[in-house]
N, C-alpha and C. Protein backbone atom coordinates (compact mmCIF):
# COMPACT_ATOMS: atom_id res chain seq x y z
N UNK A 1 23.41 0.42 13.90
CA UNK A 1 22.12 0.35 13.24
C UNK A 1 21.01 0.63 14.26
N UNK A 2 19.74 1.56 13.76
CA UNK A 2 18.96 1.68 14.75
C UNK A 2 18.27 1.02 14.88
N UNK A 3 17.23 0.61 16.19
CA UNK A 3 16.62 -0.51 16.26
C UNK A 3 14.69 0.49 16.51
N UNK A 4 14.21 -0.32 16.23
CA UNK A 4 13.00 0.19 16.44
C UNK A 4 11.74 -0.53 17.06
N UNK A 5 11.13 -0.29 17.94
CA UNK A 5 9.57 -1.25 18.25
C UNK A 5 8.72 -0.60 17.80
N UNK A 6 7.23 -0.97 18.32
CA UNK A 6 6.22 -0.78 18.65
C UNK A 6 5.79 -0.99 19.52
N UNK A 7 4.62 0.12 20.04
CA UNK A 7 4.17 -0.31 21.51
C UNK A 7 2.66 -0.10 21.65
N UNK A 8 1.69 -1.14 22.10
CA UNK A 8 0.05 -0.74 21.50
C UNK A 8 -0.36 -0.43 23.20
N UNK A 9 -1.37 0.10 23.37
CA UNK A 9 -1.58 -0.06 24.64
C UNK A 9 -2.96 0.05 24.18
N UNK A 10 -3.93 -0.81 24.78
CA UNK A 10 -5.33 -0.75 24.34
C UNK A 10 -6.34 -0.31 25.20
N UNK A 11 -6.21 1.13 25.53
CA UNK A 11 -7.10 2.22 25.73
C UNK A 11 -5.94 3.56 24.96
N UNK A 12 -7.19 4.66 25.03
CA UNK A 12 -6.28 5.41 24.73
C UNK A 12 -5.51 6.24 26.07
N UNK A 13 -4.35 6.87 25.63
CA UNK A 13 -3.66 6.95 27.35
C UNK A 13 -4.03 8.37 27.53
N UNK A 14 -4.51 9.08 28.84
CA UNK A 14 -4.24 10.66 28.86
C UNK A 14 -2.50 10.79 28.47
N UNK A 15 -1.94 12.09 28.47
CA UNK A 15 -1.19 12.99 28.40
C UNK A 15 -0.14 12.37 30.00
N UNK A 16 -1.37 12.22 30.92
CA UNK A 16 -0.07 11.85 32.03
C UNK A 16 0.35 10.39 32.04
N UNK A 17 -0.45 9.71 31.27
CA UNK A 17 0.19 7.87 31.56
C UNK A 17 1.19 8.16 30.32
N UNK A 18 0.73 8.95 29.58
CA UNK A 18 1.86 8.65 28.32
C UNK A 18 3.37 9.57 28.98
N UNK A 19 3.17 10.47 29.69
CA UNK A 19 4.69 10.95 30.60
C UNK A 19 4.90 9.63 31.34
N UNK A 20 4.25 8.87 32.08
CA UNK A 20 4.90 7.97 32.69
C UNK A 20 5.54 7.18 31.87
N UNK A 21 4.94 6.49 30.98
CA UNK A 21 5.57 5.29 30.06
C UNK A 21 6.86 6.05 29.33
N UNK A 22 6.81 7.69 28.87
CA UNK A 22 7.93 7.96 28.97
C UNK A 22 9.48 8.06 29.87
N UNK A 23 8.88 8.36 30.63
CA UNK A 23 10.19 8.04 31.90
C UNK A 23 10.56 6.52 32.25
N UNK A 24 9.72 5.67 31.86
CA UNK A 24 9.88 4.53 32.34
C UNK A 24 10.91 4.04 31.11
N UNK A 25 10.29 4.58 29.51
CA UNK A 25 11.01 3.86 28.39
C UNK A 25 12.64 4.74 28.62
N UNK A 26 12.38 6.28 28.66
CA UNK A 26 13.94 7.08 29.14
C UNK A 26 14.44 6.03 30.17
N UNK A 27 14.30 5.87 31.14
CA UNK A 27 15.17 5.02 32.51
C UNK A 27 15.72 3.92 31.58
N UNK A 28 14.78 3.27 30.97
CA UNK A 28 15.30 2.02 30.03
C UNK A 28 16.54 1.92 29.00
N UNK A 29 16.65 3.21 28.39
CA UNK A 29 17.65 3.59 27.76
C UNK A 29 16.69 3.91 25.94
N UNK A 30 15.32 4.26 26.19
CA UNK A 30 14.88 3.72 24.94
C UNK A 30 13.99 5.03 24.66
N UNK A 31 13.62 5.95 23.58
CA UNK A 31 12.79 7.54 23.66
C UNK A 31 11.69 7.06 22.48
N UNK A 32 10.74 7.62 22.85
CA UNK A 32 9.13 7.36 22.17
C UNK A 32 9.68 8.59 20.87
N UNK A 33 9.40 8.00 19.74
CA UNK A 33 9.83 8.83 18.50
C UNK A 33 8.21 9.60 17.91
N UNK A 34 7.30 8.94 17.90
CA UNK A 34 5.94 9.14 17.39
C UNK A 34 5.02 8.67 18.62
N UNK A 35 3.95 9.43 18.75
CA UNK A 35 2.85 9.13 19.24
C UNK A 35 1.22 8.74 18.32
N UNK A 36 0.14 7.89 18.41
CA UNK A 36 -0.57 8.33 17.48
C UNK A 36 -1.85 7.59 18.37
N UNK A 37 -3.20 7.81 18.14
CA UNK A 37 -4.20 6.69 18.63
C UNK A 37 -5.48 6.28 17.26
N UNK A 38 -5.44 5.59 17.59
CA UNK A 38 -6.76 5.01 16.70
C UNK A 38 -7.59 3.54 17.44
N UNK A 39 -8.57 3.43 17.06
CA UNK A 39 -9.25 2.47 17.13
C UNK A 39 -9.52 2.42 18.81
N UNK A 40 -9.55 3.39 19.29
CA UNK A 40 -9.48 3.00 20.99
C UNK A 40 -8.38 2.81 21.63
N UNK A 41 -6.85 2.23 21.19
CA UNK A 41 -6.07 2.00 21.62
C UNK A 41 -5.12 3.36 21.08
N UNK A 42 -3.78 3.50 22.18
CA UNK A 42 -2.65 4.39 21.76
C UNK A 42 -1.56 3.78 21.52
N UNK A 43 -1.02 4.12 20.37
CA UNK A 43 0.65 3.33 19.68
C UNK A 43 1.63 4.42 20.03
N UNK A 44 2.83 3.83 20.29
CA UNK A 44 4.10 4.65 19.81
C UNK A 44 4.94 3.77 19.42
N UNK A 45 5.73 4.44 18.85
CA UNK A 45 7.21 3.80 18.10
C UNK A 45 8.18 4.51 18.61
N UNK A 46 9.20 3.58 19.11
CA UNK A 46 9.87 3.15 20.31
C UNK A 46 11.48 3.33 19.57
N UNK A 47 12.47 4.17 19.55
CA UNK A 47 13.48 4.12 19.16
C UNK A 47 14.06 3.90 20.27
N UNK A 48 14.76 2.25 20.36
CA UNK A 48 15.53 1.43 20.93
C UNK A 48 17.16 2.00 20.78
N UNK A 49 17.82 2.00 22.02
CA UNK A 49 19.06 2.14 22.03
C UNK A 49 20.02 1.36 22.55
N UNK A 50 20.84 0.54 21.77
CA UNK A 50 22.21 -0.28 21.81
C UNK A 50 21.25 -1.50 21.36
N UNK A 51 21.77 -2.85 22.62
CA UNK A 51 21.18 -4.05 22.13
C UNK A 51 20.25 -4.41 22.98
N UNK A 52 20.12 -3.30 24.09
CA UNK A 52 19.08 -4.20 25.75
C UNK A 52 17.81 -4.55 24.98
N UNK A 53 17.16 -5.26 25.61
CA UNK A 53 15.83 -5.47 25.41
C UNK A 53 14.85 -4.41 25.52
N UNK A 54 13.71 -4.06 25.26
CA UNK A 54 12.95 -3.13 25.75
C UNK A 54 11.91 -3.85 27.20
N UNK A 55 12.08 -2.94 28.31
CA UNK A 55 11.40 -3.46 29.21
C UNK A 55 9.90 -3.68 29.47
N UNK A 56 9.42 -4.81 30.15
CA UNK A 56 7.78 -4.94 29.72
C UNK A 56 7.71 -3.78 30.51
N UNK A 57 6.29 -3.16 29.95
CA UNK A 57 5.70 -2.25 29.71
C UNK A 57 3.63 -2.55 30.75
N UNK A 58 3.66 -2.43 31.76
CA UNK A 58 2.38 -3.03 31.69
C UNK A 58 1.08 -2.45 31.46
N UNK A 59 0.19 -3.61 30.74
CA UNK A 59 -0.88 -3.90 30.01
C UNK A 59 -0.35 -2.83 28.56
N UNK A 60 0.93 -3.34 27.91
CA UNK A 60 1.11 -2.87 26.57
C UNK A 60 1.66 -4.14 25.80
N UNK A 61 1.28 -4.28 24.24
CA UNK A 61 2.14 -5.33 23.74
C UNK A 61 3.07 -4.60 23.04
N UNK A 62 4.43 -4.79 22.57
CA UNK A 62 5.67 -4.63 22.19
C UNK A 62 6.02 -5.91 21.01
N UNK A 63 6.15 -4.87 19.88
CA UNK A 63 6.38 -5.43 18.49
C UNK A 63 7.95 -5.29 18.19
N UNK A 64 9.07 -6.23 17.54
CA UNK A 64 10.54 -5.73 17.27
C UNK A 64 10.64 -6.60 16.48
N UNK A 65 10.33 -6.22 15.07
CA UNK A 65 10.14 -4.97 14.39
C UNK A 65 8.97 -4.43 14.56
N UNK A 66 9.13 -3.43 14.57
CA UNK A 66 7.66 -2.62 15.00
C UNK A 66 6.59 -3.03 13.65
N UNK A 67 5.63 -3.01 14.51
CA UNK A 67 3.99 -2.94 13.35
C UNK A 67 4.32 -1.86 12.63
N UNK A 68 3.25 -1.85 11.13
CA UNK A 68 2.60 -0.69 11.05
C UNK A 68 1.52 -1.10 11.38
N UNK A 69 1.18 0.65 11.16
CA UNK A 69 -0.66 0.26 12.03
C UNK A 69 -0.92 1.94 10.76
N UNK A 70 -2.36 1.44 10.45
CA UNK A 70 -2.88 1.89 9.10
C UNK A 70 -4.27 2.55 9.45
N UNK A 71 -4.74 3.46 9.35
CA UNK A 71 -5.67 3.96 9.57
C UNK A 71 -6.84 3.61 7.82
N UNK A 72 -7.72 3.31 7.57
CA UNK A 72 -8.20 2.71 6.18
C UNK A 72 -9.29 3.21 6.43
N UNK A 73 -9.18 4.41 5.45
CA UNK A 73 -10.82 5.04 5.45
C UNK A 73 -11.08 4.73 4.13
N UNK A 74 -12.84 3.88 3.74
CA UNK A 74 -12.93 4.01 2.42
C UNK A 74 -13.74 5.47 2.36
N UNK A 75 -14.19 5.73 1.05
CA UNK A 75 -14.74 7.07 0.46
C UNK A 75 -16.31 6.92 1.04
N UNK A 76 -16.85 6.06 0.69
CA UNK A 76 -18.18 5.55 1.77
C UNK A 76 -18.21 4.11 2.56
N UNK A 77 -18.75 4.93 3.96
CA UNK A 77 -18.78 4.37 5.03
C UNK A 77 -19.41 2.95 4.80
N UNK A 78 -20.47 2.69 4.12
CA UNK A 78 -20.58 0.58 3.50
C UNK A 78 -19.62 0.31 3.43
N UNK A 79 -18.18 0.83 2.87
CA UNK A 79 -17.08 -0.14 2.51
C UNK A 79 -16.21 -0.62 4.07
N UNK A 80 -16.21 -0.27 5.00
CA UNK A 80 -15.88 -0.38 6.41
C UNK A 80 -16.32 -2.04 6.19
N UNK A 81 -17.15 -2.32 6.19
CA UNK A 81 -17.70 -3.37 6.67
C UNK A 81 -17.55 -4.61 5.13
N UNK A 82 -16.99 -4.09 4.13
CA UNK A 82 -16.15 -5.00 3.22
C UNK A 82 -14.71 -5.05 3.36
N UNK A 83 -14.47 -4.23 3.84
CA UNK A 83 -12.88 -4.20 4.42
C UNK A 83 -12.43 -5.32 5.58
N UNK A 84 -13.46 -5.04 6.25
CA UNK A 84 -13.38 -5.38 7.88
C UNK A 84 -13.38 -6.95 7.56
N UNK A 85 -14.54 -7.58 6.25
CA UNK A 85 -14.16 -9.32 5.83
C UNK A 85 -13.04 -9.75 5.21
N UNK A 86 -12.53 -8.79 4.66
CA UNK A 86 -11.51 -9.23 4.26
C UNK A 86 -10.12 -9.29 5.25
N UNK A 87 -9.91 -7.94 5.63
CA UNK A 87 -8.71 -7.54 6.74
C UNK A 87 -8.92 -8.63 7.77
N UNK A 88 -10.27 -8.89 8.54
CA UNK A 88 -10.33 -9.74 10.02
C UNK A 88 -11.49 -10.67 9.73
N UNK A 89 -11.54 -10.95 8.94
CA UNK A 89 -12.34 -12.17 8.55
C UNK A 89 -11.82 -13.62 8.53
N UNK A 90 -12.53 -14.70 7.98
CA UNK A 90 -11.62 -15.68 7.77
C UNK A 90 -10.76 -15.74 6.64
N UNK A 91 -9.29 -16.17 6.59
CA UNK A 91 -8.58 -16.04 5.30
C UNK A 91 -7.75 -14.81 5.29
N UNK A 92 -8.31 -13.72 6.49
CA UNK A 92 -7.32 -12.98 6.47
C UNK A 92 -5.94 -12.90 6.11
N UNK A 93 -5.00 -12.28 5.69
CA UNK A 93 -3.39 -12.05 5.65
C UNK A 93 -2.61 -12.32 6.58
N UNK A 94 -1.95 -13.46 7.15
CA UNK A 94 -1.14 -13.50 8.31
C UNK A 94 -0.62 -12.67 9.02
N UNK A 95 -0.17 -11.57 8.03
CA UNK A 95 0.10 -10.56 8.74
C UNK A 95 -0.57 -9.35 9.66
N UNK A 96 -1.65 -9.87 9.53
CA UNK A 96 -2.81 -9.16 10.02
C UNK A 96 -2.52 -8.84 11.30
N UNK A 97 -2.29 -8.46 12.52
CA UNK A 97 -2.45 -8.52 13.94
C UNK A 97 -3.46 -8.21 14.03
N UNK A 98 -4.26 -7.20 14.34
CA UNK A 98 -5.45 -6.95 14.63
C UNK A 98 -6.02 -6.03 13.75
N UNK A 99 -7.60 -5.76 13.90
CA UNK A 99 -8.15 -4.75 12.82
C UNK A 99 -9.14 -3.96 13.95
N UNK A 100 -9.87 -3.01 14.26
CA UNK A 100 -10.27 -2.00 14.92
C UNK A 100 -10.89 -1.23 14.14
N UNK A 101 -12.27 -1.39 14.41
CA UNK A 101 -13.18 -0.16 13.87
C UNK A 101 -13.28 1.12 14.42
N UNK A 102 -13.52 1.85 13.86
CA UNK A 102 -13.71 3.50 14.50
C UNK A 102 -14.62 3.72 13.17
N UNK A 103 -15.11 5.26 13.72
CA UNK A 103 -16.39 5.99 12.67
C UNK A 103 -15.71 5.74 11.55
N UNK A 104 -16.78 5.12 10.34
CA UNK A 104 -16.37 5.30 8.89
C UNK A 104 -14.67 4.97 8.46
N UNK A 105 -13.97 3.76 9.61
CA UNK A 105 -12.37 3.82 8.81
C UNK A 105 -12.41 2.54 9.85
N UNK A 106 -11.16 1.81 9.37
CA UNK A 106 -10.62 0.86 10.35
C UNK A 106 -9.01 0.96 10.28
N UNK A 107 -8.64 0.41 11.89
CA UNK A 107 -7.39 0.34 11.75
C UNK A 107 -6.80 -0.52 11.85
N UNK A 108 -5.79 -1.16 11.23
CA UNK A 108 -4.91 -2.15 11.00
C UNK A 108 -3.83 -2.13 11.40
N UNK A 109 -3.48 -3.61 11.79
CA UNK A 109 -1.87 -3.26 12.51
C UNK A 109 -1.12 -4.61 11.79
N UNK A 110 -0.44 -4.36 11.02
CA UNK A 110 0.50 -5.00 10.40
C UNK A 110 1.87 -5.54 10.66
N UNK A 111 2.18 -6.94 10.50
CA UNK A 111 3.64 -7.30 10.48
C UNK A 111 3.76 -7.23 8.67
N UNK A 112 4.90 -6.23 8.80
CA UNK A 112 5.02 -5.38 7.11
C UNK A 112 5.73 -7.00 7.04
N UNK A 113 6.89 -7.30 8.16
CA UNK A 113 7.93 -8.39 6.81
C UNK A 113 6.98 -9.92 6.82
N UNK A 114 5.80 -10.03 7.21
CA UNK A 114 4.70 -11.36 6.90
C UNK A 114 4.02 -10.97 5.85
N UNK A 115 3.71 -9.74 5.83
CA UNK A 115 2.36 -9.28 4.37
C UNK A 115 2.89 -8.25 4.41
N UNK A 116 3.57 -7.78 2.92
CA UNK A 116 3.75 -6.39 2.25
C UNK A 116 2.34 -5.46 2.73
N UNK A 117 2.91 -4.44 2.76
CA UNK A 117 1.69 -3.22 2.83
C UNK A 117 0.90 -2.93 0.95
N UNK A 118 1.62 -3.36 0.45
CA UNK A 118 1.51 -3.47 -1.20
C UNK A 118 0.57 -4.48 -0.88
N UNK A 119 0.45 -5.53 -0.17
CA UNK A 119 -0.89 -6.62 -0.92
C UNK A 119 -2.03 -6.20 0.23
N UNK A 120 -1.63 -5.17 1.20
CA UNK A 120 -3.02 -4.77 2.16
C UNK A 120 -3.69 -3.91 1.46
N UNK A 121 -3.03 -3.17 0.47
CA UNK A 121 -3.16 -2.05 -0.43
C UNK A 121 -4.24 -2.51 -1.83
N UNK A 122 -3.54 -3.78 -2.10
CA UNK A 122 -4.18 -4.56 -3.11
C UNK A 122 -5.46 -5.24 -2.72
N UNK A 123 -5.66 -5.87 -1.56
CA UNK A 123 -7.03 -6.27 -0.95
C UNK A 123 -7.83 -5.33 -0.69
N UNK A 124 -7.24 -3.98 -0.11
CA UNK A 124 -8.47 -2.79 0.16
C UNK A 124 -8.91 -2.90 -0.84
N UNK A 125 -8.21 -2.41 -2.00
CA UNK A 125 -8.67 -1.84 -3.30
C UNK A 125 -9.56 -2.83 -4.02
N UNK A 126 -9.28 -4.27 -3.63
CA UNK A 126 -10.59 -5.59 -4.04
C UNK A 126 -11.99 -5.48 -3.57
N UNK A 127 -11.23 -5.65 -2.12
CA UNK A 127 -12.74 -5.03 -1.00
C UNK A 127 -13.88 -4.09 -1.88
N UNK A 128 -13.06 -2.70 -2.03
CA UNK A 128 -13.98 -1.69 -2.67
C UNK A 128 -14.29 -1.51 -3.79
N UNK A 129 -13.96 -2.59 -4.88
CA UNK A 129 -14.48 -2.50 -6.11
C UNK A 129 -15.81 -1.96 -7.01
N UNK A 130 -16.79 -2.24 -6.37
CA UNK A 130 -17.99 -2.07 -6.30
C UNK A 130 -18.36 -0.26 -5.69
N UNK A 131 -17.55 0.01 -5.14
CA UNK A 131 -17.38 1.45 -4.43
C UNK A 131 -15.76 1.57 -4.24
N UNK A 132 -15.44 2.26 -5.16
CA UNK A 132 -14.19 2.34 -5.28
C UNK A 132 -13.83 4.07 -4.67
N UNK A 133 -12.19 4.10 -4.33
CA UNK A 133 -11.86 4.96 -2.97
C UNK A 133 -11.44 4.54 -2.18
N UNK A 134 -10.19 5.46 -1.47
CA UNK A 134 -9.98 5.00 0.06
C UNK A 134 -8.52 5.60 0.20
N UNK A 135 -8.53 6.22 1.48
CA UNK A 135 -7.23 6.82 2.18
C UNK A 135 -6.88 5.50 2.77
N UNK A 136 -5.33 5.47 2.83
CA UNK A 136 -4.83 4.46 3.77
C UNK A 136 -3.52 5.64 4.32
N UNK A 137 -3.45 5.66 5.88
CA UNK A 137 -2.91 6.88 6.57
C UNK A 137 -2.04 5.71 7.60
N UNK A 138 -0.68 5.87 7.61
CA UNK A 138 0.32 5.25 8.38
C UNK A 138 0.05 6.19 9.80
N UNK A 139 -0.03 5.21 11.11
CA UNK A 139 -0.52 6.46 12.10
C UNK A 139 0.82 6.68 12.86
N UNK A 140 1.54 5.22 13.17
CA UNK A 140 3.13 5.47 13.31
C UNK A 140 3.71 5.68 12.02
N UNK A 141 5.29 6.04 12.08
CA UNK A 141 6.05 6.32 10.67
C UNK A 141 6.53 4.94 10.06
N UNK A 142 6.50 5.14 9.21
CA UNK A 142 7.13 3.41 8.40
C UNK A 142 8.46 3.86 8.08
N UNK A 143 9.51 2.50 8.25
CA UNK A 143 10.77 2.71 7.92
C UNK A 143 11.12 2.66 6.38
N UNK A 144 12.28 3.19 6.30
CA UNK A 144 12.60 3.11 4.85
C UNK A 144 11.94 1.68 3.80
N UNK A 145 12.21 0.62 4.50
CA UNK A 145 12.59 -0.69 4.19
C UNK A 145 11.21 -1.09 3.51
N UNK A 146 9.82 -0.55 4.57
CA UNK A 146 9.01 -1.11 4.36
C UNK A 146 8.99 -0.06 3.66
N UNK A 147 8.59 1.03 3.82
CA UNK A 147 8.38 2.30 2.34
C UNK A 147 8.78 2.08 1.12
N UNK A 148 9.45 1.50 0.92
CA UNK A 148 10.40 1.30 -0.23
C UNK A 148 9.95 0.02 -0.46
N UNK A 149 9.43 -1.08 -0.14
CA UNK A 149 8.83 -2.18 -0.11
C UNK A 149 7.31 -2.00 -0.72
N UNK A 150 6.66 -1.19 0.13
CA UNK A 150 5.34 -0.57 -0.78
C UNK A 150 5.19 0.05 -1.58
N UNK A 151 6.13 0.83 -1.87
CA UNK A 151 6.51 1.59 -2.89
C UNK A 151 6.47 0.65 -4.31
N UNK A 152 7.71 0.39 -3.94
CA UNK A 152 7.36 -0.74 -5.43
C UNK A 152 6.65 -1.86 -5.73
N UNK A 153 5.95 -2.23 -4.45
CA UNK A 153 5.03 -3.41 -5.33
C UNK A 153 3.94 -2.31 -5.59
N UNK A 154 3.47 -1.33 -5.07
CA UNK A 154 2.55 -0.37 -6.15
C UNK A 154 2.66 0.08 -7.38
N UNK A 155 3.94 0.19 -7.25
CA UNK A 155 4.66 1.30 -8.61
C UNK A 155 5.17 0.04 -9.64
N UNK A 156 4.89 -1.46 -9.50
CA UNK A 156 5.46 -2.58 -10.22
C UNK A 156 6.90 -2.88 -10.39
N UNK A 157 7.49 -1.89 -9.36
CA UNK A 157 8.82 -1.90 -9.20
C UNK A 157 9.49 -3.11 -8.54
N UNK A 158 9.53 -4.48 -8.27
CA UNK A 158 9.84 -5.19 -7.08
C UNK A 158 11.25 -4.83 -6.09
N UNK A 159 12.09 -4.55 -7.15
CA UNK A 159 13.38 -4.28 -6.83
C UNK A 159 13.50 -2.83 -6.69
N UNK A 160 12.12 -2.37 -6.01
CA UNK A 160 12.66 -0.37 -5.53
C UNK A 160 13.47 -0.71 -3.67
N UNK A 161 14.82 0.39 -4.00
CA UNK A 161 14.81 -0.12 -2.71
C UNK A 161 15.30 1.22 -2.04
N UNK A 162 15.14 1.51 -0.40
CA UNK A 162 15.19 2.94 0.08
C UNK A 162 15.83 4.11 -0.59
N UNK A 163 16.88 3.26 -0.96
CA UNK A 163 17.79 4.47 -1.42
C UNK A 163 17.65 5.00 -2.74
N UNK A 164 16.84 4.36 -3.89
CA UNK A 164 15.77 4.72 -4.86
C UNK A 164 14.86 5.33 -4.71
N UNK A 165 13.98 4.97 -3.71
CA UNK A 165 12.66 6.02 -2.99
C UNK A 165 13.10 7.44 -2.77
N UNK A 166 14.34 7.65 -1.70
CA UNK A 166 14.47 8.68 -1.54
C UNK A 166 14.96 9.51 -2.63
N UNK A 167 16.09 9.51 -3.45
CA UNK A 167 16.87 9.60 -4.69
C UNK A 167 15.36 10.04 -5.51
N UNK A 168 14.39 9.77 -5.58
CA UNK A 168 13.24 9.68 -6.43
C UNK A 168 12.19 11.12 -5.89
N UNK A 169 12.14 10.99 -4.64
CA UNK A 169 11.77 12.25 -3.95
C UNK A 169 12.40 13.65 -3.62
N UNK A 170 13.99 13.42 -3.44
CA UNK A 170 14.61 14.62 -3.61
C UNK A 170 15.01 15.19 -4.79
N UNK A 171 14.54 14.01 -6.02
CA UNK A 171 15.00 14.67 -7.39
C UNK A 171 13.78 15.83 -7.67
N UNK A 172 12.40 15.57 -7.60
CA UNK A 172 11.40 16.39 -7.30
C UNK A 172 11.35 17.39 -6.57
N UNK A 173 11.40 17.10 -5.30
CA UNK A 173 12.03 18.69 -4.13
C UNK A 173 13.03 19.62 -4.85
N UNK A 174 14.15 18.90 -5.62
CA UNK A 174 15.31 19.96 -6.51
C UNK A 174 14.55 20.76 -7.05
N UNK A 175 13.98 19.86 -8.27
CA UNK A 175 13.24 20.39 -9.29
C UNK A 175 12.76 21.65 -8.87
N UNK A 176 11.75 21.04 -7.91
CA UNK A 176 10.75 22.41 -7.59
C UNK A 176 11.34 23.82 -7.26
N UNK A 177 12.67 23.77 -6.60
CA UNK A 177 13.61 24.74 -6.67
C UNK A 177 13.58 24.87 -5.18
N UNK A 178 14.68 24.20 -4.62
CA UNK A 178 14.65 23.76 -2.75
C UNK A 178 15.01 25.36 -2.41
N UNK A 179 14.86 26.11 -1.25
CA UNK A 179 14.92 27.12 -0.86
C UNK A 179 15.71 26.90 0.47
């Protein structure tokens, strides 16, 4: 079974710290699958190999199971700042780790198995009632588990599970006539 982290580092990295932290995670036994940055800080997701630990990393934190981390743009820029009370306010979602503003969007970093991405989905969409809209953009990749997890508490499905999601998407790709 594959194992997966997360890894935040809070600046964003040039091109050459991110080769280092690569060679350092390769030596480890462990290869950076995605790169992405938002909010000031740079993420990757960390495909772990066998059972070692992943090695500290310095000035990075290391998630297992990896975060997601959500990029949340509403349609107008006022809603940033109804988002931002709800996401990192008081009462927030436990699952919250942190929230990060950037122009007109914030980013979120989520423990998916504490708070479904389905009820971060459901609070944006409270937030912006009043101004309704909003991209929500995964900046690392989400695993089946949680995909399929958000999937159906959107779709009112509770019981959708990966292998439904996908089954559901390649019946469409057929359709369309796969080449």
């Amino acid at each position: 079974m594959k194992r997966f982290a997360s890894i935040r580092f809070d600046a964003a990295l040039a091109a050459s710290d991110r080769e280092a932290v690569l060679r350092s995670l390769v030596s480890g036994g462990a290869a950076a699958t995605s790169w992405s940055d938002g909010g000031g800080r740079t993420y990757a997701l960390v495909d772990l190999a066998g059972t070692a630990p992943l090695r500290a990393l310095p000035g990075a934190r290391v998630d297992e199971p990896p975060l997601a981390v959500l990029r949340v743009t509403p349609r107008s820029a006022r809603g940033v700042a109804a988002l931002e009370r709800v996401l990192d306010g008081p009462g927030r979602p436990g699952g919250v780790v942190a929230v990060r503003r950037e122009p007109g969007a914030l980013v979120v970093e989520v423990a998916p198995r504490r708070t479904g991405l389905g009820t971060i989905a459901a609070l944006v969409d409270a937030a912006l009632e009043f101004e309704p809209g909003r991209t929500i953009e995964p900046l690392l990749p989400l695993d089946d588990e949680t995909l399929a997890a958000c999937a159906g508490a959107l779709l009112g499905e509770p019981r959708l599970d990966a292998a439904r999601l996908i089954e559901t998407h390649l019946e469409r790709f057929l359709a369309g006539g796969a080449e």
